[in-house]
Protein backbone atom coordinates (compact mmCIF):
# COMPACT_ATOMS: atom_id res chain seq x y z
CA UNK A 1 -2.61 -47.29 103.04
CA UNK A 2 -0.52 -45.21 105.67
CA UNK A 3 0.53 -41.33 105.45
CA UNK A 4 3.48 -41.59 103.40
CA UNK A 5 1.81 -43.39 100.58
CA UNK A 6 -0.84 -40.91 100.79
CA UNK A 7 1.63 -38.15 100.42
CA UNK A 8 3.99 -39.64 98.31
CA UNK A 9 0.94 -40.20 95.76
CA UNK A 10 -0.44 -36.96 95.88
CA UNK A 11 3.03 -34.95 95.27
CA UNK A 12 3.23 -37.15 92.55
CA UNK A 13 0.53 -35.58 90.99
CA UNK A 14 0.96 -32.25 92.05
CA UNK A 15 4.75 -32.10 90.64
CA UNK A 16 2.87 -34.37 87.07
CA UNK A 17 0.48 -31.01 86.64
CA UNK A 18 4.14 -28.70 87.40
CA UNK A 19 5.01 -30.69 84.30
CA UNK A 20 2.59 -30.17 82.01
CA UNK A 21 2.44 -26.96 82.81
CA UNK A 22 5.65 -26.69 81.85
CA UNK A 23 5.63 -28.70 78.83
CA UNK A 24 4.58 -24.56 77.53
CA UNK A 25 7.17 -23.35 79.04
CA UNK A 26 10.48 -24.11 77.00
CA UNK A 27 13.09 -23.49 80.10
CA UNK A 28 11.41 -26.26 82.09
CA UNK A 29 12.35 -29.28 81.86
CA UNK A 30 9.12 -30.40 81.94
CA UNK A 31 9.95 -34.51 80.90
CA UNK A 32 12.81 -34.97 84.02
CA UNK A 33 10.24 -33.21 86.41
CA UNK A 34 7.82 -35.77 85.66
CA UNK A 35 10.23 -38.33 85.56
CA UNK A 36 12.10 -36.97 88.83
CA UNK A 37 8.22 -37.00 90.19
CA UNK A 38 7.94 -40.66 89.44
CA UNK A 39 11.22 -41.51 91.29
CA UNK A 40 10.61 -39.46 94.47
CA UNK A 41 7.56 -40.90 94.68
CA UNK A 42 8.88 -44.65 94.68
CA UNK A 43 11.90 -43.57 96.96
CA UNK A 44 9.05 -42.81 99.68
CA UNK A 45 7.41 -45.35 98.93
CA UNK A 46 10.30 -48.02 98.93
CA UNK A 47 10.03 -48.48 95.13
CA UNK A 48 6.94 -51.04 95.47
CA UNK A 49 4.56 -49.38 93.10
CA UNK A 50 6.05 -48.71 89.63
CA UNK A 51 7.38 -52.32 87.94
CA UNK A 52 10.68 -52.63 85.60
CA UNK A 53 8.08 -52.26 82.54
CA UNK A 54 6.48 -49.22 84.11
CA UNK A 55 10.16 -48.00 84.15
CA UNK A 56 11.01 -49.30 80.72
CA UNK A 57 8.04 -47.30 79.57
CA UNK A 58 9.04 -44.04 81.36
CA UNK A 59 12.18 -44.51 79.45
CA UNK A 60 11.04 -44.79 76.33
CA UNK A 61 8.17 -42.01 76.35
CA UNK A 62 11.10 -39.53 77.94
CA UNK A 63 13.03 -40.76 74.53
CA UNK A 64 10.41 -40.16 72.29
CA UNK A 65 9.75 -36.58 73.88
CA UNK A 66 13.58 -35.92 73.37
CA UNK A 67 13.18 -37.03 69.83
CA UNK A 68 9.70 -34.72 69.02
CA UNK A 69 11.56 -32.28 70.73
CA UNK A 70 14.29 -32.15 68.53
CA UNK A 71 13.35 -33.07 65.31
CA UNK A 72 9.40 -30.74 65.06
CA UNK A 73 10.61 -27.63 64.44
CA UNK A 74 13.33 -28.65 62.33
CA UNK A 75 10.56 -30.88 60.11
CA UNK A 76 8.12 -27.94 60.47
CA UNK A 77 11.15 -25.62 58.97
CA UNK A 78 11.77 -28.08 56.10
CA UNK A 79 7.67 -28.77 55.25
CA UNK A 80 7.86 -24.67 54.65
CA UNK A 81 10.81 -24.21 52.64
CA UNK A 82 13.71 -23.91 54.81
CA UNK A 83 17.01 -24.78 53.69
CA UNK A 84 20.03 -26.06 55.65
CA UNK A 85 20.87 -22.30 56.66
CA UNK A 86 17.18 -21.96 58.08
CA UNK A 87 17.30 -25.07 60.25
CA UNK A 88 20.81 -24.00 61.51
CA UNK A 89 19.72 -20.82 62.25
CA UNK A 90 16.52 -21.84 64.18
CA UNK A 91 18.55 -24.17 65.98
CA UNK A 92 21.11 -21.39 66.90
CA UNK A 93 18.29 -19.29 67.41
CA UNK A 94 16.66 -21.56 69.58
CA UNK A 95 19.89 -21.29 72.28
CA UNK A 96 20.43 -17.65 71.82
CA UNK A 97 16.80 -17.68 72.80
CA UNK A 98 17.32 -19.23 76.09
CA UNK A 99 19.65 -16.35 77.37
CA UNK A 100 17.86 -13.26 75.39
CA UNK A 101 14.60 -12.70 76.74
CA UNK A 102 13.70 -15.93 78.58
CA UNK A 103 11.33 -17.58 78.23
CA UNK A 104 9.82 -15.82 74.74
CA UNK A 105 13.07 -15.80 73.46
CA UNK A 106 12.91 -19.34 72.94
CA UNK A 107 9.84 -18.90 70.92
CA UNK A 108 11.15 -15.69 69.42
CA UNK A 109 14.53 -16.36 68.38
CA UNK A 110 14.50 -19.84 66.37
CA UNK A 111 11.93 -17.83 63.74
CA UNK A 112 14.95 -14.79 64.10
CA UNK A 113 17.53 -17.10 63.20
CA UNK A 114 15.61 -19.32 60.66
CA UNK A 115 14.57 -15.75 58.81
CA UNK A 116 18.30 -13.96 59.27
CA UNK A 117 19.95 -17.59 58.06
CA UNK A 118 17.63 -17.84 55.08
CA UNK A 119 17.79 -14.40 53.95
CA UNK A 120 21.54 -14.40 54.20
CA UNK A 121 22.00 -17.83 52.57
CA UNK A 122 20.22 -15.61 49.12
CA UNK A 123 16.46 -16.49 49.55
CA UNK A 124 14.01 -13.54 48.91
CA UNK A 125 12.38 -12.06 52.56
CA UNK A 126 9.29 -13.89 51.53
CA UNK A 127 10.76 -17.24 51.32
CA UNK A 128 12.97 -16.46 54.30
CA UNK A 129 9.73 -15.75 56.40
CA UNK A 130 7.85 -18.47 55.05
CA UNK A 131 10.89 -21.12 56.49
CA UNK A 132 10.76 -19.26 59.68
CA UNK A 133 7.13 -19.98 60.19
CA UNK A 134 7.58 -23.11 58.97
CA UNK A 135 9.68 -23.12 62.54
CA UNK A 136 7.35 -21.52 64.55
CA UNK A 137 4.48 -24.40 63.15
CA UNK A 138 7.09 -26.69 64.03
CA UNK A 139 7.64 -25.55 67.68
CA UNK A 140 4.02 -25.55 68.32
CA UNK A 141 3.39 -29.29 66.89
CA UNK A 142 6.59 -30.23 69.02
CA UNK A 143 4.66 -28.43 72.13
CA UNK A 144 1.87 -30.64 71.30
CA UNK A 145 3.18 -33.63 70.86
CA UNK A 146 4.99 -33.05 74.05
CA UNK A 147 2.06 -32.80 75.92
CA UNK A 148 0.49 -36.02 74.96
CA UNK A 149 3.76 -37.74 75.81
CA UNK A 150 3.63 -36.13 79.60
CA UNK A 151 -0.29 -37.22 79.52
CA UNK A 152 0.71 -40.60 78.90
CA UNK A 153 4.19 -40.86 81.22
CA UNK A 154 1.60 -39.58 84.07
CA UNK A 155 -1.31 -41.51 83.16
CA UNK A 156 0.68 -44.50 83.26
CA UNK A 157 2.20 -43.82 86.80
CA UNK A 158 -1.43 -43.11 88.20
CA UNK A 159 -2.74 -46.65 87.33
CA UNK A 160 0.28 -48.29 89.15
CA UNK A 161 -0.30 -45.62 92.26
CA UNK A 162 -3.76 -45.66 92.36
């Protein structure tokens, strides 16, 4: 095993822990860092490590994050009452969140938008609050599952590396 394989499979790891750290941190695109990990690591390597299924399953997991991504705070927001308005308005949230206050903004603002959305769509400020935790449940479950999706993309690079 010469230098560059060496190297190439230890920055592999170290840029897998940069994404799971950031799997906490919403403004990191903590999947395509993994996933950009996987690739320059092959590119040094001459691509002789990871097979078309490894790849296939890369794929896949970085869909399924996409998908938890997307759909836990908006099921979180629904399992505590929210209403059309509150999903919109954690979803808007959610971007203004990016911008004001990075990165707790993004935690922040989808339960601000959820609560403003619901309160102004008629429900009472208890209701409202209730969908925006709902959100903030949501988010965290989302984080979660996350996680155990960049466990797995990683853990399934390391076998084929080492």
């Amino acid at each position: 095993m010469g230098f560059v394989n060496v190297f190439a499979d230890w920055l592999f790891v170290l840029v897998w822990i940069v994404g799971l750290a950031g799997t906490f941190v919403p403004v990191l695109p903590a999947t395509l860092i993994i996933l950009a990990g996987a690739l320059l690591h092959e590119l040094l390597v001459g691509f002789s490590e990871l097979s078309r299924l490894s790849w296939t399953w890369l794929v896949l997991i970085t869909v399924a994050v996409f998908a938890v991504d997307n759909l836990a705070a908006l099921i979180g927001a629904r399992r505590y009452g929210a209403g059309r308005a509150g999903m919109w308005g954690a979803f808007i949230g959610g971007i203004l969140g990016l911008f004001i206050l990075p990165p707790l903004g993004v935690f922040v603002m989808p339960l601000v938008g959820a609560f403003a959305a619901e309160s102004l769509s008629g429900k009472s400020a208890d209701a409202a609050l209730r969908a925006a935790w709902g959100t903030f449940v949501g988010m965290l479950g989302g984080m979660a599952g996350k996680f155990l999706l960049h466990l797995m993309m990683g853990i399934l690079v390391l076998r084929a590396i080492f």
